[in-house]
Structures are given as C-alpha cells and as structure tokens.
Protein backbone atom coordinates (compact mmCIF):
# COMPACT_ATOMS: atom_id res chain seq x y z
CA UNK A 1 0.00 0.00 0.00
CA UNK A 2 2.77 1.93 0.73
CA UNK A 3 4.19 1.94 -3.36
CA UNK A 4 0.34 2.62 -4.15
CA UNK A 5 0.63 5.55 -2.24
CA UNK A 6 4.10 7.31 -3.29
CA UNK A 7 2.28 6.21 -6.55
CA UNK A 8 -0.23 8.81 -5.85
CA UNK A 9 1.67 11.74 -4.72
CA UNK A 10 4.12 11.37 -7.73
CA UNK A 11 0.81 11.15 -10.20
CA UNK A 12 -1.03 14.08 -8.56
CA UNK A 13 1.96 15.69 -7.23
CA UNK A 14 -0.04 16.87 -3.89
CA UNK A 15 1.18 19.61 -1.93
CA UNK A 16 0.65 20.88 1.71
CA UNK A 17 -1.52 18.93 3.68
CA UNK A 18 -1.78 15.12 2.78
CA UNK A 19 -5.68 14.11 2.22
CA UNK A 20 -5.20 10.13 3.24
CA UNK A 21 -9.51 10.33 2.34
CA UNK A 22 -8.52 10.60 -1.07
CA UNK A 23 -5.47 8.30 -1.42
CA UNK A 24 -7.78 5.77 0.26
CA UNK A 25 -10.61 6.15 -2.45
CA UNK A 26 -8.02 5.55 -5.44
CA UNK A 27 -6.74 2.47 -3.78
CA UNK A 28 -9.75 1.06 -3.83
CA UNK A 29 -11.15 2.17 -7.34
CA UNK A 30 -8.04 0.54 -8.50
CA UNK A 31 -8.24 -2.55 -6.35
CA UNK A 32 -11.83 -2.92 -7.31
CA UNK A 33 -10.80 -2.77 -10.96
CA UNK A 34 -8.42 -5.32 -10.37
CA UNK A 35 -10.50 -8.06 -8.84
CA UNK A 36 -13.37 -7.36 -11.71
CA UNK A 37 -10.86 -7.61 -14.53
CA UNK A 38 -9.18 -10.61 -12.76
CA UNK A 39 -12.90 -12.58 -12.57
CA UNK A 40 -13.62 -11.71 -15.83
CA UNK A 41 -10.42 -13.29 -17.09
CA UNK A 42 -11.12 -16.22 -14.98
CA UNK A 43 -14.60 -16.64 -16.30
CA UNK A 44 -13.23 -16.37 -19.91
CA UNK A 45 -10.21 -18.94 -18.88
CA UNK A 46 -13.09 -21.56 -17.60
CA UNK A 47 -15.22 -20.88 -20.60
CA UNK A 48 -12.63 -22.13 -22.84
CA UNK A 49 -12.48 -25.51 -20.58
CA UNK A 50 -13.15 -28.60 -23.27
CA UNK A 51 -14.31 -31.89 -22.26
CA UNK A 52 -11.60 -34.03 -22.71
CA UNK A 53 -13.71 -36.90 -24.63
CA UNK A 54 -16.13 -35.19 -27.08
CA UNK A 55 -14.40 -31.59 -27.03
CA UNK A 56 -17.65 -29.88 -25.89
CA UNK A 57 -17.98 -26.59 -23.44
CA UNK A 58 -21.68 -27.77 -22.55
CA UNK A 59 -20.27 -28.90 -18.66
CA UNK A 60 -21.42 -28.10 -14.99
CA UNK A 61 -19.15 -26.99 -12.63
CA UNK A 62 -19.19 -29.19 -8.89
CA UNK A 63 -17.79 -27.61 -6.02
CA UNK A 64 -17.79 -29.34 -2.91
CA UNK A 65 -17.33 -27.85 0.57
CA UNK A 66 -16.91 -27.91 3.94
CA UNK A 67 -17.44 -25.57 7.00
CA UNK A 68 -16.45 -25.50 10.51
CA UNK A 69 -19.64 -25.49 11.73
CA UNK A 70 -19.79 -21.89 13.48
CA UNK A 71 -21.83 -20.15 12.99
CA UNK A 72 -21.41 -16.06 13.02
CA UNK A 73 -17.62 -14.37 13.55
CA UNK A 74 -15.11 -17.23 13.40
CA UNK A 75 -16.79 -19.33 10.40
CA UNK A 76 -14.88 -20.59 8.07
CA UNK A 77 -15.38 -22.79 4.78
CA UNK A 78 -13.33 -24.55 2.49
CA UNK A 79 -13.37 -26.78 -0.80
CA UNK A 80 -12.70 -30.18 -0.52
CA UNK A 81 -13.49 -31.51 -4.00
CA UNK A 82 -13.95 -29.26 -7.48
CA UNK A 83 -14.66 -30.98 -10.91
CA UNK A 84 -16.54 -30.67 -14.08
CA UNK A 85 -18.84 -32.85 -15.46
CA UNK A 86 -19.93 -33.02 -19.13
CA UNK A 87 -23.65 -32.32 -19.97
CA UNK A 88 -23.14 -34.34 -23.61
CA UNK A 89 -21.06 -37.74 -22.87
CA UNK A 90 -21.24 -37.63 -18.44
CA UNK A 91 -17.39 -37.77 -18.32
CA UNK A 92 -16.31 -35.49 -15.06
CA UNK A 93 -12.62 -34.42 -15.50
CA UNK A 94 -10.89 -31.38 -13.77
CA UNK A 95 -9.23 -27.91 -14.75
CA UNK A 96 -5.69 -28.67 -14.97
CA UNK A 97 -4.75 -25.32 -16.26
CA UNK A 98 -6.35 -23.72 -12.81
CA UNK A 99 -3.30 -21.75 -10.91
C-alpha cells in the first residue's frame, strides 16, 4: 500500500496537507478494478475448458465444501473436491490449467 501511495503523490503531485480520504478512495477504485478484470479473465479462462472426450464446453461446474460449523464471527469454509462434469457424454474431468 505503501508503493500505491508514493504512486499517488508522484501522479497528482499533492502539496501541503496530505488528504489520506482521497489516497484511500483511489486504492480502492483501483483494487476494485483489479479483482473485476481478474474474474472476468477467470470466467473467460473456464469458458474455454473442453471436455476431454467429445471436445464440448456444454459442462457443470461441482464444487464441494466444507465448513467448521460456526456459525457467526469465526466461520470458516473450504473446498474439498472441485470438478466438471460433461452435460453431452457424463465424463467429469478437472481444470488442470487452474493456478
């Protein structure tokens, strides 16, 4: 955050008084920009996903999970198993391109 904000005062070259309000409100227009151009990519990335049998993208996506079992501050979830499962032959492989 620190680079983010040196990266401000360099780009608006502020003078005087600091207004932290403001560097605050870029950080997160930028952050927010990041995380909807990073799903988007994702989305497009899982899209592209082919059955591995008949070469189709008509496939549902499993995800299955697991909790802690609190519930309120301290909960906490996780995924235990995540595969896809093709809507035209029934073969369920996984993303082995995910990161």
């Amino acid at each position: 955050m620190l680079a983010h904000i040196n990266e401000v005062f360099k780009n608006k070259k502020i003078e005087g008084e600091l207004n932290m309000k403001e560097i605050m409100l870029d950080f997160q227009e930028k952050n927010e920009k990041k995380l909807a151009e990073d799903k988007k990519n994702e989305e497009a990335r899982i899209n592209k996903i082919q059955c591995p049998s008949c070469k189709s993208n008509d496939k549902e996506h499993i995800v299955k999970g697991d909790n802690n079992g609190i519930f309120g501050p301290g909960y906490r979830s996780w995924i235990i198993e995540e595969y896809y499962v093709c809507q035209s032959c029934g073969t369920m492989f996984k993303d082995l391109t995910k990161a």
